[in-house]
Structure formats: structure tokens, C-alpha cells
C-alpha atoms as a PDB file:
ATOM      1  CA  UNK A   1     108.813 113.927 112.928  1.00  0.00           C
ATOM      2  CA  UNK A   2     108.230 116.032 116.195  1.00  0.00           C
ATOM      3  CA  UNK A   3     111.344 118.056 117.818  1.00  0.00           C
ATOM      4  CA  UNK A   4     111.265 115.627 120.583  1.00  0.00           C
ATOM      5  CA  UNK A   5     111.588 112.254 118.550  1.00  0.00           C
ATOM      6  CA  UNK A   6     113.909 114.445 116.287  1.00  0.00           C
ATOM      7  CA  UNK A   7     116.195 115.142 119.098  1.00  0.00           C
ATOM      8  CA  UNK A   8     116.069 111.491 120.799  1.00  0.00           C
ATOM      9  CA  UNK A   9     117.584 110.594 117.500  1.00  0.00           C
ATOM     10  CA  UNK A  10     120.027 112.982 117.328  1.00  0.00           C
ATOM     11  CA  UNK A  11     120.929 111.815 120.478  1.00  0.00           C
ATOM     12  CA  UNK A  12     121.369 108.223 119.897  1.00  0.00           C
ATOM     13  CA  UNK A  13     123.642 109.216 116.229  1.00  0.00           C
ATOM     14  CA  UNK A  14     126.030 111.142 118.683  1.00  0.00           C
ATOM     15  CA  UNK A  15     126.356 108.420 121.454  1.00  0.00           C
ATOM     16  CA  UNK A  16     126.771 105.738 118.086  1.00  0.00           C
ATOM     17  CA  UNK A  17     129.440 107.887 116.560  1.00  0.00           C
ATOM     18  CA  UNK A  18     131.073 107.954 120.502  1.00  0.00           C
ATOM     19  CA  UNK A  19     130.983 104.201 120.616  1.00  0.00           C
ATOM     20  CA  UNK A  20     132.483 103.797 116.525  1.00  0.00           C
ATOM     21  CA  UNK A  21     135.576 105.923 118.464  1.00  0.00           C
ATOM     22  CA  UNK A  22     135.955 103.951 121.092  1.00  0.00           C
ATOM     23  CA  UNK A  23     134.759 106.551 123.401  1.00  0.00           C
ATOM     24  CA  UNK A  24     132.238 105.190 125.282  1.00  0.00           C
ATOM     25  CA  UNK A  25     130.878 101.545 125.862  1.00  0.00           C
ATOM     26  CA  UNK A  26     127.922 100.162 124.102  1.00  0.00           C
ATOM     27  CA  UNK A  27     124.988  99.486 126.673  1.00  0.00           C
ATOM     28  CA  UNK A  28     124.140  96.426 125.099  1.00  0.00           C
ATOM     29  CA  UNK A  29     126.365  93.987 122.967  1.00  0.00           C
ATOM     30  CA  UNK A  30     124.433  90.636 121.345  1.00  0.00           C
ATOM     31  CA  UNK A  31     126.599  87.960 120.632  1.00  0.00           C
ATOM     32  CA  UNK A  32     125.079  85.995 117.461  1.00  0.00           C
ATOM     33  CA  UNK A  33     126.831  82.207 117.299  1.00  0.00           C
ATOM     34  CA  UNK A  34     128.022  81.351 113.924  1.00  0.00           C
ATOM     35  CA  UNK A  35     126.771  77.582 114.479  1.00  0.00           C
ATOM     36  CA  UNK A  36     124.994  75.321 114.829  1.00  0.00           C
ATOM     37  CA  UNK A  37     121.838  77.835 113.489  1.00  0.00           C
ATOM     38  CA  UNK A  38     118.484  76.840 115.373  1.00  0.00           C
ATOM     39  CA  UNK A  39     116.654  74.224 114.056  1.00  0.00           C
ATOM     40  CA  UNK A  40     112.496  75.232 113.130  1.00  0.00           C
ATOM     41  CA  UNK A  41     109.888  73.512 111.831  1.00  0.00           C
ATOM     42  CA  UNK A  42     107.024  75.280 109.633  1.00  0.00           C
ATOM     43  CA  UNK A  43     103.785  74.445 111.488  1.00  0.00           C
ATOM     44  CA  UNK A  44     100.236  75.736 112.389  1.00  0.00           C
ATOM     45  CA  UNK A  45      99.655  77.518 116.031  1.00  0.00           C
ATOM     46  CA  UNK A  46      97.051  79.363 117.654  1.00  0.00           C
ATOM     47  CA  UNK A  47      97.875  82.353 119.606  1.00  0.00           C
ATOM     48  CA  UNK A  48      96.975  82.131 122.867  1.00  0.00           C
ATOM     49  CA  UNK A  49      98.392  85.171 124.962  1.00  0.00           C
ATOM     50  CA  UNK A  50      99.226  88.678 123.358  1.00  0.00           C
ATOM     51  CA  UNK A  51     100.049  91.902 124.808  1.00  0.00           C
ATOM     52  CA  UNK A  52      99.591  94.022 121.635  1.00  0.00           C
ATOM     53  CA  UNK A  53      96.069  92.407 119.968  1.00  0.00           C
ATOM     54  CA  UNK A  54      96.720  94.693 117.085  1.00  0.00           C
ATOM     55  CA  UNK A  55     100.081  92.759 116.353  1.00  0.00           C
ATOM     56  CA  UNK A  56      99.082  89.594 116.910  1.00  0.00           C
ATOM     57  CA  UNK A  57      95.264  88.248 117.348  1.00  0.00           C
ATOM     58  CA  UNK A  58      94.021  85.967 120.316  1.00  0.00           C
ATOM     59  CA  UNK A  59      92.972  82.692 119.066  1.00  0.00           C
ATOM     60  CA  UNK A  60      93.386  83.023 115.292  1.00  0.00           C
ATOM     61  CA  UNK A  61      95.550  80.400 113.280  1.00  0.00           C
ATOM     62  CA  UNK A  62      99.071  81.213 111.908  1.00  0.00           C
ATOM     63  CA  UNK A  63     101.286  79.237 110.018  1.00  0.00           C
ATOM     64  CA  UNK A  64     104.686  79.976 112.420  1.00  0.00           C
ATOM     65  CA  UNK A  65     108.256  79.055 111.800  1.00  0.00           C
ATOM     66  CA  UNK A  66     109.027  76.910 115.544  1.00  0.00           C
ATOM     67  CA  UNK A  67     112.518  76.717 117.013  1.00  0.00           C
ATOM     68  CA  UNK A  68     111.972  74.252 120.165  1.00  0.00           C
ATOM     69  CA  UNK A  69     115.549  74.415 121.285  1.00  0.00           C
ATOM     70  CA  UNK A  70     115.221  78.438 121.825  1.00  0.00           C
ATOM     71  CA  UNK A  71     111.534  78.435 122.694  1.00  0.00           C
ATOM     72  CA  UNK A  72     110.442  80.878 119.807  1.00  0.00           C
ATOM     73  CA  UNK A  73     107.843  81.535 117.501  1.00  0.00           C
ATOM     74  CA  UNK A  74     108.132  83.282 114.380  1.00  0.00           C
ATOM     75  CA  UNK A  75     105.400  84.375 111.943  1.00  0.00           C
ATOM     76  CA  UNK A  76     104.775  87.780 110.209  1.00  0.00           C
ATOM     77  CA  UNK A  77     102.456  89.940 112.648  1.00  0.00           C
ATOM     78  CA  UNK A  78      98.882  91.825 111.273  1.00  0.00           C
ATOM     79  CA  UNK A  79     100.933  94.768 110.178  1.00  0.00           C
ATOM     80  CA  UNK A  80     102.751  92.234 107.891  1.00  0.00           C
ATOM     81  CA  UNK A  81     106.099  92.547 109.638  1.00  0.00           C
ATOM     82  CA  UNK A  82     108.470  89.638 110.918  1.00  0.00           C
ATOM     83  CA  UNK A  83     108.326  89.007 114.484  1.00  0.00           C
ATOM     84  CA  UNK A  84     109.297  86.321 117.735  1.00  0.00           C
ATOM     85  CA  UNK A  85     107.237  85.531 120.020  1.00  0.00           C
ATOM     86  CA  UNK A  86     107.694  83.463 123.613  1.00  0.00           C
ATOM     87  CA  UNK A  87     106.618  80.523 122.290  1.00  0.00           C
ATOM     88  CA  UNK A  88     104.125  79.542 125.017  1.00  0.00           C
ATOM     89  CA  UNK A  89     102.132  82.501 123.763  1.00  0.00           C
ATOM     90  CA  UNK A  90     100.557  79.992 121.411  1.00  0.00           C
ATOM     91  CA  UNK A  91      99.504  76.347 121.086  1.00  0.00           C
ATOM     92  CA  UNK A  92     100.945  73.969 118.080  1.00  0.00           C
ATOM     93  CA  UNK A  93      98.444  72.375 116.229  1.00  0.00           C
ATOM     94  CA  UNK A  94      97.954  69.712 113.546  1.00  0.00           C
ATOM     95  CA  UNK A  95      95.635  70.429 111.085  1.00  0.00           C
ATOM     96  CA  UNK A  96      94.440  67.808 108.156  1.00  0.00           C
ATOM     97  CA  UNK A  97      95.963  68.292 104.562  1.00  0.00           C
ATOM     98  CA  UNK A  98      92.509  69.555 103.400  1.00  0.00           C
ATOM     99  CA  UNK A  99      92.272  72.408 105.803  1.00  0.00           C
ATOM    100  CA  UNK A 100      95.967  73.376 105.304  1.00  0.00           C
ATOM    101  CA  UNK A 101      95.274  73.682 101.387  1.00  0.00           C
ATOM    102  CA  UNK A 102      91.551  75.821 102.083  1.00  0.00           C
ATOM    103  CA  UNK A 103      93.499  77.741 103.895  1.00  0.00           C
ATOM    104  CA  UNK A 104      96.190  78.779 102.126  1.00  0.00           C
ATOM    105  CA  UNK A 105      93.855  79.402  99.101  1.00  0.00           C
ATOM    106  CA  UNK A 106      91.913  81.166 100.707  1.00  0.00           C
ATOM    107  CA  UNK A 107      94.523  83.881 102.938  1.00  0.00           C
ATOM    108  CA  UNK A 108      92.743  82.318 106.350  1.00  0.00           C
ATOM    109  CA  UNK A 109      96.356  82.033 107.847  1.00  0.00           C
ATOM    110  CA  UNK A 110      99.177  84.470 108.230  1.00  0.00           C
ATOM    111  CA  UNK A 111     102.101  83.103 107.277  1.00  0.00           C
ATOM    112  CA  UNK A 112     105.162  82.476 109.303  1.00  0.00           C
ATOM    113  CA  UNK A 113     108.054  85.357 108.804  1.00  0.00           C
END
């Protein structure tokens, strides 16, 4: 790790420990709701829109976890971590049982996160 990242950590341990006293506001709080948890569907998209095409490929298939109400895609990106996505970044589609099943045997999908 360079000085510079080094010291932008070091940074952002002091200003948590300040906030953990009490002595100084967080810049950012997210509120998680305890229910009702977002309702997804496992389906088959195509991305569409990207802005890192190293993360996540123009027009290739994933299997992606949906949640409609939120308007989210999830699905584990080409360095194999979990990730959202807007989901109007891709296009649901409906494949036929055979394709699902050559695909999945054959790693031709990434799967959803």
C-alpha cells in the first residue's frame, strides 16, 4: 500500500473512532427497514448499458436476482464479486428450459449474486 492510500486510511480510522465518541456526525447514515424484505425473482437478462465493461459485459447473458419494486439487478460481476445494478442497464429475458440447462452445464452464464 502507497503512503498516500496508507494515510487516506488512517484518516478515515480517526474520523470513525470520532464518530464511535460521539464527536462528530457521520456524513452518511443508511437506514435498512427490517420489513417487508424486497421481493426478487431469479431470471435471465442481458446487459445492455455498463460503465465499467470489465465488471460487467455489454450484451452477454446473466442469470440476475430481480427486485421490481426497488428497480435492481443483482448478479455476481466478471471479477466474481456481488453487485446491483440500475436495473434498466439490462433487458429480462425468457429463455427455453433447454438453453437454461446448456447453459448452466456449460458456465455460459454468470450467475446472479
Amino acid at each position: 500500500m502507497g503512503k498516500r492510500l496508507f494515510d487516506d486510511l488512517s484518516e478515515s480510522v480517526q474520523e470513525m473512532k470520532a464518530i464511535i465518541r460521539g464527536e462528530k456526525e457521520p456524513s452518511r447514515v443508511f437506514h435498512v427497514p427490517d420489513e417487508p424484505r424486497a421481493k426478487s425473482e431469479t431470471r435471465f437478462a442481458v446487459c445492455i448499458e455498463t460503465d465499467d465493461p470489465e465488471l460487467l459485459i455489454p450484451r452477454k447473458i446473466y442469470e440476475v436476482e430481480h427486485f421490481p419494486d426497488l428497480q435492481l439487478i443483482a448478479l455476481t460481476d466478471e471479477a466474481g464479486e456481488a453487485a446491483v445494478y440500475p436495473a434498466d442497464h439490462f433487458v429480462l429475458i425468457d429463455l427455453p428450459t433447454e438453453l437454461k440447462s446448456a447453459f448452466a452445464e456449460h458456465g455460459l452464464v454468470s450467475r446472479s449474486a
